[in-house]
N, C-alpha and C. Protein backbone atom coordinates (compact mmCIF):
# COMPACT_ATOMS: atom_id res chain seq x y z
N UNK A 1 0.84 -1.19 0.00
CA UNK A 1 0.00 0.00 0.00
C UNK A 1 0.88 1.24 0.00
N UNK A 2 0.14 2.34 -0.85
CA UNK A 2 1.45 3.59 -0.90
C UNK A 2 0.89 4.15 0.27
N UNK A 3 2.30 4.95 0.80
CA UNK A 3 2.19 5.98 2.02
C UNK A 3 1.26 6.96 1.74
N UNK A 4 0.83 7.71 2.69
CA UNK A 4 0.05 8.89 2.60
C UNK A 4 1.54 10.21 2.42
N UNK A 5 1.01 11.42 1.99
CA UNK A 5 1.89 12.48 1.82
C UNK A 5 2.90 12.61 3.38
N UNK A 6 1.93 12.11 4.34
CA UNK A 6 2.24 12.43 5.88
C UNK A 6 3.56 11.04 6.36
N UNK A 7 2.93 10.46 5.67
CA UNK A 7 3.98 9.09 6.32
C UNK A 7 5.35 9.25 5.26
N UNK A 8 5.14 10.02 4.12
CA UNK A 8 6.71 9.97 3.49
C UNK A 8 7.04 11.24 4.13
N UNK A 9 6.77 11.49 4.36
CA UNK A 9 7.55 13.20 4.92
C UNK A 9 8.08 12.87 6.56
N UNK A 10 7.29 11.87 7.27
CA UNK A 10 7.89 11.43 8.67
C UNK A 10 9.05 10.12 8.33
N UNK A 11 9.01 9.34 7.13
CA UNK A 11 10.02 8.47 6.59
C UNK A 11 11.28 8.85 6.47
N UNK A 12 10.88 10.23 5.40
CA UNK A 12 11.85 11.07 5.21
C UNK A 12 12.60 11.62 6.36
N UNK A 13 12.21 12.25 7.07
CA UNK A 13 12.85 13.06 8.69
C UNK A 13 13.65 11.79 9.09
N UNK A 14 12.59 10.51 9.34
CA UNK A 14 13.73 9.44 10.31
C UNK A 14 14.87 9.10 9.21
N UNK A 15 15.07 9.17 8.18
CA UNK A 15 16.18 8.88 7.19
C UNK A 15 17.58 9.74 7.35
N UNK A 16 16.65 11.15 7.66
CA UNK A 16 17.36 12.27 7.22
C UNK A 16 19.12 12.03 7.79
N UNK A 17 19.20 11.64 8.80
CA UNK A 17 20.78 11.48 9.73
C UNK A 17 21.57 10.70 8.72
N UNK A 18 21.19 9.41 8.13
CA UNK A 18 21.94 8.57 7.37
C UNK A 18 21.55 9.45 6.20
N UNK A 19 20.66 9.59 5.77
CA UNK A 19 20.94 10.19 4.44
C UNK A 19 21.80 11.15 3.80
N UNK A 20 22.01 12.56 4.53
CA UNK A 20 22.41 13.53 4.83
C UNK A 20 23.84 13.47 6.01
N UNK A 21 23.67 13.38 6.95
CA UNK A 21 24.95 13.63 7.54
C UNK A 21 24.12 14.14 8.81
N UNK A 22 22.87 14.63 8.64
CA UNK A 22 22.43 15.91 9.76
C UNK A 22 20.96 15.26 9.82
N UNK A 23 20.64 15.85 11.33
CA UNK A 23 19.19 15.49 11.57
C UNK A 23 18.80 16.80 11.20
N UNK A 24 16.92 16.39 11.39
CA UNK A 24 16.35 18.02 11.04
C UNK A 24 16.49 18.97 11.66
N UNK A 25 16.73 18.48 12.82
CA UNK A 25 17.13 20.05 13.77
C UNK A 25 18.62 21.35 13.19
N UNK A 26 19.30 20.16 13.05
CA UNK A 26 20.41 20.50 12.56
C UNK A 26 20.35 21.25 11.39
N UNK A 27 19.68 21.18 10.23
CA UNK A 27 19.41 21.45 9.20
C UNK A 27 18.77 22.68 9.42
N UNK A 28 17.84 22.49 10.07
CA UNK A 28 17.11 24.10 10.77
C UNK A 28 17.78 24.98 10.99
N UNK A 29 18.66 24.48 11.85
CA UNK A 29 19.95 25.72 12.57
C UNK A 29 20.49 26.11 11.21
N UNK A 30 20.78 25.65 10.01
CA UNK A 30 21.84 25.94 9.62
C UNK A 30 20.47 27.24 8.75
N UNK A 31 19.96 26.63 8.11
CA UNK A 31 18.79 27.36 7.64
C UNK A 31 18.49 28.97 8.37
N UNK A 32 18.25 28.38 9.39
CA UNK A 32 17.71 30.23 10.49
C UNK A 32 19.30 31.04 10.66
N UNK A 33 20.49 30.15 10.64
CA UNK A 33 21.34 31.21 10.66
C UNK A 33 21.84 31.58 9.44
N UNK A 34 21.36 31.20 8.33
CA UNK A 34 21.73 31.69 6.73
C UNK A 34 20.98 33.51 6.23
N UNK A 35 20.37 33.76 7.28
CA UNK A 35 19.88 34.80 7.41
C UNK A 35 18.58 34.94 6.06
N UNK A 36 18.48 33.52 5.37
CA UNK A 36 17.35 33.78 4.16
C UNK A 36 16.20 33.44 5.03
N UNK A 37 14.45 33.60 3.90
CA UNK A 37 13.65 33.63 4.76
C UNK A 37 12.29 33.00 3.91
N UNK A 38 13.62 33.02 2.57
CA UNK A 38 11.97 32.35 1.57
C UNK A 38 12.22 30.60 1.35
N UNK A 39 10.90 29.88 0.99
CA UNK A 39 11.63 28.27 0.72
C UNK A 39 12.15 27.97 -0.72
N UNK A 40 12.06 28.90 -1.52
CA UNK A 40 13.09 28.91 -2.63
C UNK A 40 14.65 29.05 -2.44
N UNK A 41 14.63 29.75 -1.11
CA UNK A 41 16.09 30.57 -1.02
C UNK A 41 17.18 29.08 -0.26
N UNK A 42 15.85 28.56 0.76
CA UNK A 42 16.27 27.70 1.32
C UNK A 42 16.33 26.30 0.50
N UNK A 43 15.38 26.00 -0.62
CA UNK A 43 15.90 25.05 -1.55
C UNK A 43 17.10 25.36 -1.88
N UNK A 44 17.61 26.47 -2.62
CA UNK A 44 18.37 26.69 -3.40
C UNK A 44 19.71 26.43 -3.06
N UNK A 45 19.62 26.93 -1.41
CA UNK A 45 20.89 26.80 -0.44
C UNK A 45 21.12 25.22 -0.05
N UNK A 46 20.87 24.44 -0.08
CA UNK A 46 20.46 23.14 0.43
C UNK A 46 21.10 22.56 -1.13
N UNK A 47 20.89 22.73 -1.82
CA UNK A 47 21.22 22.01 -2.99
C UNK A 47 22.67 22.26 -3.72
N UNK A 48 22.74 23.66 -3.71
CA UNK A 48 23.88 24.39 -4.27
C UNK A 48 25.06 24.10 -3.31
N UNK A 49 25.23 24.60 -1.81
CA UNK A 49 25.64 24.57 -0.78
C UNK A 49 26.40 23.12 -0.42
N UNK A 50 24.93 22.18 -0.32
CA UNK A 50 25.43 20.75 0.68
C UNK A 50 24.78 19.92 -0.03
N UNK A 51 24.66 19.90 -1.20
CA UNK A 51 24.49 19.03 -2.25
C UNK A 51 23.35 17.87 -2.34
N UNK A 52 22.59 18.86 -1.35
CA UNK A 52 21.12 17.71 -1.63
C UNK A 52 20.14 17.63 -2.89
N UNK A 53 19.63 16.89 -2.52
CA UNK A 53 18.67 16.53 -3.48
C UNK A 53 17.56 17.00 -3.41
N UNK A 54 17.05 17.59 -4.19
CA UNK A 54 15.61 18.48 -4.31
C UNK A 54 14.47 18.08 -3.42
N UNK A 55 14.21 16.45 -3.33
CA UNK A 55 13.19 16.01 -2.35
C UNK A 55 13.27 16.38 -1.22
N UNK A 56 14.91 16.14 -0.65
CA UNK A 56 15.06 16.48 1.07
C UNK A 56 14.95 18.27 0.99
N UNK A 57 15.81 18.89 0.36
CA UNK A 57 16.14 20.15 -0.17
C UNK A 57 14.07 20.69 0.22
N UNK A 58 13.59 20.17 -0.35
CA UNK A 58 12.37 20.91 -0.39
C UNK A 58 11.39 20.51 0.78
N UNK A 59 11.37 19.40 1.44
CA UNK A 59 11.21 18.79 2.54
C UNK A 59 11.65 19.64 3.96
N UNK A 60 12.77 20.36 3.89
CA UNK A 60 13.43 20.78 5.06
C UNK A 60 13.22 22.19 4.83
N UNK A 61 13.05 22.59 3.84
CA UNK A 61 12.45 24.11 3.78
C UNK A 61 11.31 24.40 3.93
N UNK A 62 10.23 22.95 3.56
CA UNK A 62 8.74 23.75 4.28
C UNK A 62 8.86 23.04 5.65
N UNK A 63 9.33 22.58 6.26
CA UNK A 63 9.46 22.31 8.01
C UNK A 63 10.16 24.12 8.37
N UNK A 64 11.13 24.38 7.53
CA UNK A 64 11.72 25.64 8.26
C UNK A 64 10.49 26.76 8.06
N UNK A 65 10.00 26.91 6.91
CA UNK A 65 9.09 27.58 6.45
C UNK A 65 7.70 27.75 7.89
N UNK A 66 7.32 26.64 7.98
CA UNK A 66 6.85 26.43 8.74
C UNK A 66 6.87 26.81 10.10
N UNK A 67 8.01 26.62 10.80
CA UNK A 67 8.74 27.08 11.74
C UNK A 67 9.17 28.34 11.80
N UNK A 68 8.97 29.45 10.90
CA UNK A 68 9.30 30.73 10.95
C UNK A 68 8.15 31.03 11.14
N UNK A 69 6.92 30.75 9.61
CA UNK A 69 5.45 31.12 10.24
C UNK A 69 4.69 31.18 11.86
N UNK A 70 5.40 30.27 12.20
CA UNK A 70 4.34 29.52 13.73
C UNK A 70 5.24 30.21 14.97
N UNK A 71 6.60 30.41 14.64
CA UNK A 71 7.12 30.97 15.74
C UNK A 71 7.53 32.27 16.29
């Protein structure tokens, strides 16, 4: 059975350490201290930067996205 949108995006997060190098927190930090503020800026940085891949790349910018809105 395929995942729901919700269960690949929590798949994704528990991956993120082996996949990447960094958990999401980590990724956050690096994000809020890059001083950008849009999730293009933060794709863009994520990809160009530390050589991710567009899925995680876009994954970790609407969690930050998110996290700027709410906080």
């Amino acid at each position: 059975m395929a995942k729901s949108p919700e269960e690949m995006k929590l798949a994704m997060i528990a991956g993120l350490k082996e996949r990447t190098g960094k958990t999401l927190d980590e990724w956050l930090r690096i994000l809020r201290s890059s001083g950008l503020t849009k999730h293009k800026e933060f794709v863009n940085l994520l990809k160009a930067s530390h050589e991710m891949t567009h899925g995680y790349a876009n994954m970790i910018a609407l969690q930050a996205i998110d996290l700027l809105l709410n906080h």
